[in-house]
Protein backbone atom coordinates (compact mmCIF):
# COMPACT_ATOMS: atom_id res chain seq x y z
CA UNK A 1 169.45 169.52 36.27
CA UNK A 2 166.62 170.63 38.62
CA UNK A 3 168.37 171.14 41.99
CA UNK A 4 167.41 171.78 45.92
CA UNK A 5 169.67 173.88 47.32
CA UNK A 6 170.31 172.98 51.07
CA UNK A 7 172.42 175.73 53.13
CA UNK A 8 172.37 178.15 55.87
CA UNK A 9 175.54 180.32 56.69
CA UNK A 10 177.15 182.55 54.15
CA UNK A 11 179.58 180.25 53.26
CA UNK A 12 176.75 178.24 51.70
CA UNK A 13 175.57 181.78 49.92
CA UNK A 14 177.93 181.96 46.69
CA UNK A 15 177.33 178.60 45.88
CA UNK A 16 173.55 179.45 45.63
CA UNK A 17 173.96 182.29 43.33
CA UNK A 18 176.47 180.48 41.33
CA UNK A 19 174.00 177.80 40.83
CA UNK A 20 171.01 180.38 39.36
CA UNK A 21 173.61 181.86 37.26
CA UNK A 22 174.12 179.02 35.73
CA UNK A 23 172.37 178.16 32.14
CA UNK A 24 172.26 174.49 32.69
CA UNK A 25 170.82 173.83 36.01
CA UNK A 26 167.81 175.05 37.90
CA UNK A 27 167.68 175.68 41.43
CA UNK A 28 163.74 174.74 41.90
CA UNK A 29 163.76 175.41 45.70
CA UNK A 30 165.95 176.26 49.02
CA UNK A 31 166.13 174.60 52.36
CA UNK A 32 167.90 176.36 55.11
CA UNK A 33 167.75 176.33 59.15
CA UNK A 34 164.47 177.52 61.01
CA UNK A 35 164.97 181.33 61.79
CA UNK A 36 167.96 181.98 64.60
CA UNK A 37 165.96 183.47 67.92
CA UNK A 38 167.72 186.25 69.25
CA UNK A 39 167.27 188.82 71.98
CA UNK A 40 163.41 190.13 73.16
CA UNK A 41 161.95 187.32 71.48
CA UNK A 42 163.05 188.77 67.85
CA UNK A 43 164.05 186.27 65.14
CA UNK A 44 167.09 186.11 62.83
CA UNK A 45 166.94 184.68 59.41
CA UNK A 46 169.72 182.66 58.02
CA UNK A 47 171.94 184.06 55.04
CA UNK A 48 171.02 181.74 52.45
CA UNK A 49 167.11 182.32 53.52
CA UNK A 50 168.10 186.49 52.37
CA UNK A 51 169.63 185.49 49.40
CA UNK A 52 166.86 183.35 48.33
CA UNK A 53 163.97 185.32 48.92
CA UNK A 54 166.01 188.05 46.92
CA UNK A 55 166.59 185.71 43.96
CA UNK A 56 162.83 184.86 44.11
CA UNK A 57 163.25 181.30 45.13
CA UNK A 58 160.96 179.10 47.49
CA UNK A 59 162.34 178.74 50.75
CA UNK A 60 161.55 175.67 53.44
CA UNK A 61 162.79 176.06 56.96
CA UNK A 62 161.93 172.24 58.39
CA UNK A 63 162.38 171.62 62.04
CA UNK A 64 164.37 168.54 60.92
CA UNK A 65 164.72 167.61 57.20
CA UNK A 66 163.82 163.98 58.13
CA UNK A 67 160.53 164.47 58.52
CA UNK A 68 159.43 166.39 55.69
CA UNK A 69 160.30 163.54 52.93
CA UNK A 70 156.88 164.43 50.71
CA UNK A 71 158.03 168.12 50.72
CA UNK A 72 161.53 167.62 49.93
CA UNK A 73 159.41 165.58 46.90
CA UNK A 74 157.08 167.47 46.05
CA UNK A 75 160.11 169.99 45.04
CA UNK A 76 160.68 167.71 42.04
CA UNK A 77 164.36 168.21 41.99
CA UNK A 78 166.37 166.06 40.22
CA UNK A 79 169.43 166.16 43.04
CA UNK A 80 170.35 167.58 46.27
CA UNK A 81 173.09 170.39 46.65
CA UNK A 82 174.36 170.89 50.71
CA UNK A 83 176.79 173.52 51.87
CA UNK A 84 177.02 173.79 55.69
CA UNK A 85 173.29 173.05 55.79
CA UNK A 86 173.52 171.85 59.86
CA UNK A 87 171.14 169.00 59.72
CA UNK A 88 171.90 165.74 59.05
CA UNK A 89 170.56 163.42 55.69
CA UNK A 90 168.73 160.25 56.45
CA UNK A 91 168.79 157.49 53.83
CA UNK A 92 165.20 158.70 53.51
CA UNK A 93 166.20 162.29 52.65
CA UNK A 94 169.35 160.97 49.98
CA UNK A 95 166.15 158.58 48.64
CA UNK A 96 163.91 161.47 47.60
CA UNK A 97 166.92 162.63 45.31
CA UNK A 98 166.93 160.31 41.78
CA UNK A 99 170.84 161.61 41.72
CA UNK A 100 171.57 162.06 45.26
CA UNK A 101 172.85 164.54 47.12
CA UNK A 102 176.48 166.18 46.79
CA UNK A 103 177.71 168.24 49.40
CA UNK A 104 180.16 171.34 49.31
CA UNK A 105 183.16 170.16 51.98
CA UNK A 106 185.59 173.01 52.82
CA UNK A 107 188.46 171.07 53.10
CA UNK A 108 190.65 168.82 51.35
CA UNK A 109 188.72 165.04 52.09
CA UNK A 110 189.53 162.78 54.01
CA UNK A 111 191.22 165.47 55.96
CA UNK A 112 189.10 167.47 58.33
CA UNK A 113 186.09 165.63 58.57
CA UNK A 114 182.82 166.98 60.40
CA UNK A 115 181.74 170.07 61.75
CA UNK A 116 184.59 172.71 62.02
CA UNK A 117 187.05 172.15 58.73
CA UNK A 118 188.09 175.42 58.28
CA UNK A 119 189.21 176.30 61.98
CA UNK A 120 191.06 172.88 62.34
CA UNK A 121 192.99 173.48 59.46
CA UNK A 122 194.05 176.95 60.51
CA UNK A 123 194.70 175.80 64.14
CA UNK A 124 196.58 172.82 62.90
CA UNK A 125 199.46 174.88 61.07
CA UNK A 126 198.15 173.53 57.70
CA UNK A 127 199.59 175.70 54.80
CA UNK A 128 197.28 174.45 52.17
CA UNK A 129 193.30 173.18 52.33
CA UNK A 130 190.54 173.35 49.78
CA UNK A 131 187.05 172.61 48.60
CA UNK A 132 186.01 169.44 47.75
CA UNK A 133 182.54 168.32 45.90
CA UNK A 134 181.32 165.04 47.59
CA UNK A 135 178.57 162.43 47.33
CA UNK A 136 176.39 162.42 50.37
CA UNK A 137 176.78 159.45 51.98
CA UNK A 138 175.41 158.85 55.74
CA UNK A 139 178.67 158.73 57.04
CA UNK A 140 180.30 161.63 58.63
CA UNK A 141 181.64 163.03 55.31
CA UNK A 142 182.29 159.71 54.44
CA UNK A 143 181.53 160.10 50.74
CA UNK A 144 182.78 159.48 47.09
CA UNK A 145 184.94 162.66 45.97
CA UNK A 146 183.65 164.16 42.91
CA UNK A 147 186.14 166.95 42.63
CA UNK A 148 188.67 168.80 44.56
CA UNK A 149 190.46 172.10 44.53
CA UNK A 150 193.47 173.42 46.53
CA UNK A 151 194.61 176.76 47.70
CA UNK A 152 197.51 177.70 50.10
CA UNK A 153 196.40 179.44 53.36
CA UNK A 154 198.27 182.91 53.98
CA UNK A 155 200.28 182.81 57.52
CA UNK A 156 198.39 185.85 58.45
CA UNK A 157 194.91 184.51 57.34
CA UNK A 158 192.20 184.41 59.31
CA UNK A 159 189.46 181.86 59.53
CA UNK A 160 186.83 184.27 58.39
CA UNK A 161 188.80 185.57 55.59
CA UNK A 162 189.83 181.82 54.63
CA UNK A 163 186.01 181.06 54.61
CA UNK A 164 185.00 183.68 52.55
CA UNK A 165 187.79 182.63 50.17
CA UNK A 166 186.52 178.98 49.66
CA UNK A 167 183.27 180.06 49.63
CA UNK A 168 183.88 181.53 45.92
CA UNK A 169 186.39 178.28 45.46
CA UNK A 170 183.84 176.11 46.04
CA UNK A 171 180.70 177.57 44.45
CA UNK A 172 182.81 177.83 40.89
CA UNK A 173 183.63 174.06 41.84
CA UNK A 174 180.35 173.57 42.52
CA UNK A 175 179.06 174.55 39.07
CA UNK A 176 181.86 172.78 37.42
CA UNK A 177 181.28 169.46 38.89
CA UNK A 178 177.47 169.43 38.18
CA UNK A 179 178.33 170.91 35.15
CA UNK A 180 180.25 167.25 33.98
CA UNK A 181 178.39 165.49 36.74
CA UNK A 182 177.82 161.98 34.14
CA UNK A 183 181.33 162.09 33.05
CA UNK A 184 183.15 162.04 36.83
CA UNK A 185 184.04 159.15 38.08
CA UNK A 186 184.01 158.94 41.80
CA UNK A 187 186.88 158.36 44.04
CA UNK A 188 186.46 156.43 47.49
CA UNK A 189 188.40 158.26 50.48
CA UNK A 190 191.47 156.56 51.63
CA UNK A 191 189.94 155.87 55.45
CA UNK A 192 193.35 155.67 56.43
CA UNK A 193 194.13 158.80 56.33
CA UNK A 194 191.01 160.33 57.89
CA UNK A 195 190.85 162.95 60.17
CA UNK A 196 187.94 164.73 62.34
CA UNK A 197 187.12 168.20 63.48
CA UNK A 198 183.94 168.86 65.82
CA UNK A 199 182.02 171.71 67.17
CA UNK A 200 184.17 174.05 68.79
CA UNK A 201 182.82 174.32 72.19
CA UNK A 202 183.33 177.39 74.60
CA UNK A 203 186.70 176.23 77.11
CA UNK A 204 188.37 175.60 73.68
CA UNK A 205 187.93 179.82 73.25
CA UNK A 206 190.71 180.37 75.39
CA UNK A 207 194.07 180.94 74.61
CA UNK A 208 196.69 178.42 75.67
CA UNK A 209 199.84 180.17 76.32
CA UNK A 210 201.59 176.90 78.27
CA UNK A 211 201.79 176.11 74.20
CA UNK A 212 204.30 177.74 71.39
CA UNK A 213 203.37 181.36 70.41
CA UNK A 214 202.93 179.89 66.79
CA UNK A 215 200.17 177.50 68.14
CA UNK A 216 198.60 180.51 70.03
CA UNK A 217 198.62 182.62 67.30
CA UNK A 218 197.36 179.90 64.91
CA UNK A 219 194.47 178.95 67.73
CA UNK A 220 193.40 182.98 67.85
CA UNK A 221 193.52 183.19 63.85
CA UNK A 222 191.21 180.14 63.52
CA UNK A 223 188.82 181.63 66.09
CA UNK A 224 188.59 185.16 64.34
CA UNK A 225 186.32 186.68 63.86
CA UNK A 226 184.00 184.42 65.46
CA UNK A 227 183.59 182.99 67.85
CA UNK A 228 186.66 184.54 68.50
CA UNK A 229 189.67 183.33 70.79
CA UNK A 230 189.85 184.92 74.45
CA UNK A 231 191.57 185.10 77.86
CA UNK A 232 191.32 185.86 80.91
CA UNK A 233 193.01 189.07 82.25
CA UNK A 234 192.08 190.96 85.94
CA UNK A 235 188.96 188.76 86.35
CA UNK A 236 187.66 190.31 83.21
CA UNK A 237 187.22 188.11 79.56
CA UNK A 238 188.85 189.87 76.91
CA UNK A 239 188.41 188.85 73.50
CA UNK A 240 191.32 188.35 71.11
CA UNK A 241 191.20 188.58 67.22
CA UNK A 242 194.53 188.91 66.32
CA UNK A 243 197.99 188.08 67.51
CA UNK A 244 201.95 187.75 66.04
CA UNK A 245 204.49 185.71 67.12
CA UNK A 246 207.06 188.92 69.09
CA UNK A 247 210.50 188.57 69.28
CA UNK A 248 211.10 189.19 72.92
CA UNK A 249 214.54 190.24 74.12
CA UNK A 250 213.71 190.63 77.88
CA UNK A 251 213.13 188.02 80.65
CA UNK A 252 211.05 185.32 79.63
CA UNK A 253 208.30 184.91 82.31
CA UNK A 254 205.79 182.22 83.05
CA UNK A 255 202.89 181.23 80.93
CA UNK A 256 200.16 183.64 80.44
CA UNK A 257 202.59 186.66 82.25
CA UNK A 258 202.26 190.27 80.29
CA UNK A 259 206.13 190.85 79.49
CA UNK A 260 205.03 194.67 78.46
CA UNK A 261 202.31 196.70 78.07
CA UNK A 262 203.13 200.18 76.53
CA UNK A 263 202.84 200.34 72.55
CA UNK A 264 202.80 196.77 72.49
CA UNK A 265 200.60 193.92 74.69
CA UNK A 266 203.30 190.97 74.61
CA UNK A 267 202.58 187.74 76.75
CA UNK A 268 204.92 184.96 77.58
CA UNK A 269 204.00 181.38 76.07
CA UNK A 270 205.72 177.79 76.32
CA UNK A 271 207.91 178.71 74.06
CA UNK A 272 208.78 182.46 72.85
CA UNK A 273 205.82 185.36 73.18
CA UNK A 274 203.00 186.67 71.04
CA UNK A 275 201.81 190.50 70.77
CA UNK A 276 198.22 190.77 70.76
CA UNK A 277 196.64 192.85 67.55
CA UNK A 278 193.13 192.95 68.40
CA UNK A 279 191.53 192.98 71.46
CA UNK A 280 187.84 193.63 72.85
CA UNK A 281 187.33 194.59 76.33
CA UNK A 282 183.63 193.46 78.01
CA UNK A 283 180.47 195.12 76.78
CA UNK A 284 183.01 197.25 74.48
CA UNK A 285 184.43 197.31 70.49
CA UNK A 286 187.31 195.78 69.55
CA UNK A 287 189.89 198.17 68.92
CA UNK A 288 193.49 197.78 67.34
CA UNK A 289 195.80 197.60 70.00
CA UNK A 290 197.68 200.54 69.84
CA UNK A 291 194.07 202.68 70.12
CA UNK A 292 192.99 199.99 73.27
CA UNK A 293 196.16 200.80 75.30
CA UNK A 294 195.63 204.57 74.84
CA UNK A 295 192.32 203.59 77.17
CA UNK A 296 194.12 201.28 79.15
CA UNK A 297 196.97 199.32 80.09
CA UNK A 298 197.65 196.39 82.14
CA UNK A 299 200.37 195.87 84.86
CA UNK A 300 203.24 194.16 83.63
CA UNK A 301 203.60 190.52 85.16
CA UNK A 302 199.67 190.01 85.00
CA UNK A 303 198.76 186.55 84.76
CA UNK A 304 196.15 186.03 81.29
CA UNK A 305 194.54 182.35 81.60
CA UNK A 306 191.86 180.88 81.44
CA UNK A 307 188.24 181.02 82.73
C-alpha cells in the first residue's frame, strides 16, 4: 500500500524506517510538526522531519493538518500511518484516506488513553504495557484495535528507556499489521474499562514525598529523562532523574526532610524513604550522586517540597 506517514518525536522514527524497509508498502510522503523555535530566534526540526529528509522522502510541516485536505490528497496515498503526530484528525483528514488512518498507541488500549501513555503507566505501578495498532477514529483513541503486543516494564525502567523500547515494538507491529491489514478483523474497545492520561503539566514535576517512596520513585522514573521530576531544596529547583526506595534505619522525619546527606541523599516520604540517584543542580549537569555530593551537600533535616 501507498502510505503517509504522520509523526514527529523519535518514538514515531522506527516506525518510519520500518515502513521503507518494507517490500510491500510505500511510504509516498511524511507529515510532521512545523519546526520547534528555540533560543535567538533559531529553529529546531522534528526527528521524523531528519529521518525523512535522510531517506529522501517529501516532507509537509502544516500549521494544522485540517486545513491542508488537497495536499494530504494530492499525496495519493492509499492510507494514513500516525505515531505521536500531535495534531488532531478531522473527519475531513480520515476522508482523504480510501483505507483510513491507523495510529501507533503506546499502550495497551483501552488503557491509557490520550496524550501521556507511557508516563502514566510507569507512574501508575503498571508491570506490563504495550503497543497497540488502532483505527483512527475521532475519538480520543477511541478506535477499533487492529493488533496488540505486550511487554513487562523493568522496576528500574525509565520512561525514556521504556519509550525507546516500544518504539522498535511497535514499528515491527506496525509492519505486521499492514502487512495482513485485509485479513484483521477489528476489535471494538471495551469503554468500560477505559482509562485517560493527559499532558503532563509543570506542578505535576514535583516530587510528592507526603506519598509512599515506591510512588515517588515510580513518579521520578516516569518523568526521566524528560521533562524530568524535581524538588525544591534551599530555594533552589533541583532536578531529579533517578531515585530507589532506601531502607532507612534511623528516625523517620517529616515529609520532604533529608534523613542524610553523606554518600547517600535519603529523604523521608509518607511512608519509608527514597535515595536520590541523579540529580541536577540549576544552570549545571546532572551528575550521579555520589560525584554531586563531592560538590555539595545539604544540611540534614532540610525540608525538599515543592515550588
Amino acid at each position: 500500500m501507498k502510505i503517509l506517514f504522520m509523526g514527529t518525536p523519535e518514538f514515531a522514527v522506527p516506525s518510519l524506517k520500518a515502513l521503507v524497509a518494507s517490500r510491500e508498502h510505500e511510504v509516498v510522503g511524511v507529515v510532521t510538526q512545523p519546526d520547534r523555535a528555540v533560543k535567538r530566534g533559531k529553529t529546531e526540526p522534528s526527528a521524523v522531519k531528519l529521518a525523512a529528509e535522510k531517506l529522501g522522502i517529501p516532507v509537509f510541516q502544516p500549521q494544522k493538518i485540517r486545513d491542508e485536505i488537497q495536499t494530504v490528497s494530492a499525496f495519493g496515498a492509499d492510507i494514513g500511518v500516525t505515531a505521536a503526530f500531535g495534531q488532531i484528525l478531522t473527519a475531513e483528514v480520515l476522508n482523504a484516506f480510501p483505507r483510513g488512518v491507523i495510529n501507533v498507541h503506546a499502550s495497551l488500549l483501552p488503557k491509557y488513553r490520550g496524550a501521556s501513555p507511557i508516563n502514566a503507566a510507569i507512574a501508575n505501578g503498571e508491570t506490563e504495557t504495550g503497543v497497540t495498532i488502532m483505527q483512527t477514529a475521532l475519538g480520543l483513541d477511541t478506535g477499533d484495535i487492529l493488533s496488540v503486543a505486550a511487554t513487562e516494564i523493568a522496576k528500574t525502567e525509565t520512561a525514556g528507556e521504556l519509550t525507546a523500547r516500544l518504539s522498535e515494538i511497535g514499528a515491527a507491529l506496525l509492519v505486521k499489521t499492514l502487512d495482513n491489514f485485509d485479513s484483521i478483523t477489528p476489535i471494538k474497545q471495551d469503554e468500560t474499562r477505559a482509562t485517560k492520561c493527559r499532558t503532563i503539566k509543570k506542578d505535576e514535576l514535583f516530587i510528592d514525598f507526603s506519598s509512599s517512596a515506591q510512588k515517588a520513585v515510580d513518579h521520578i522514573r516516569s518523568l526521566s529523562p524528560s521533562p524530568c521530576a524535581r524538588t525544591v531544596i534551599g530555594g533552589e529547583t533541583y532536578k531529579v532523574y533517578g531515585a530507589a526506595v532506601e531502607q532507612h534505619d534511623g528516625e523517620k522525619g517529616v515529609c520532604g526532610e533529608i534523613l542524610r546527606c553523606d554518600s547517600k541523599l535519603v529523604i523521608a516520604c509518607g511512608d519509608g524513604a527514597l535515595s536520590i540517584l541523579r540529580l541536577q543542580a540549576p544552570g549545571k549537569r546532572a551528575l550521579d550522586i555520589a560525584e554531586f555530593l563531592r560538590g555539595k551537600k545539604f544540611a540534614v533535616g532540610t525540608i525538599c517540597g515543592k515550588e
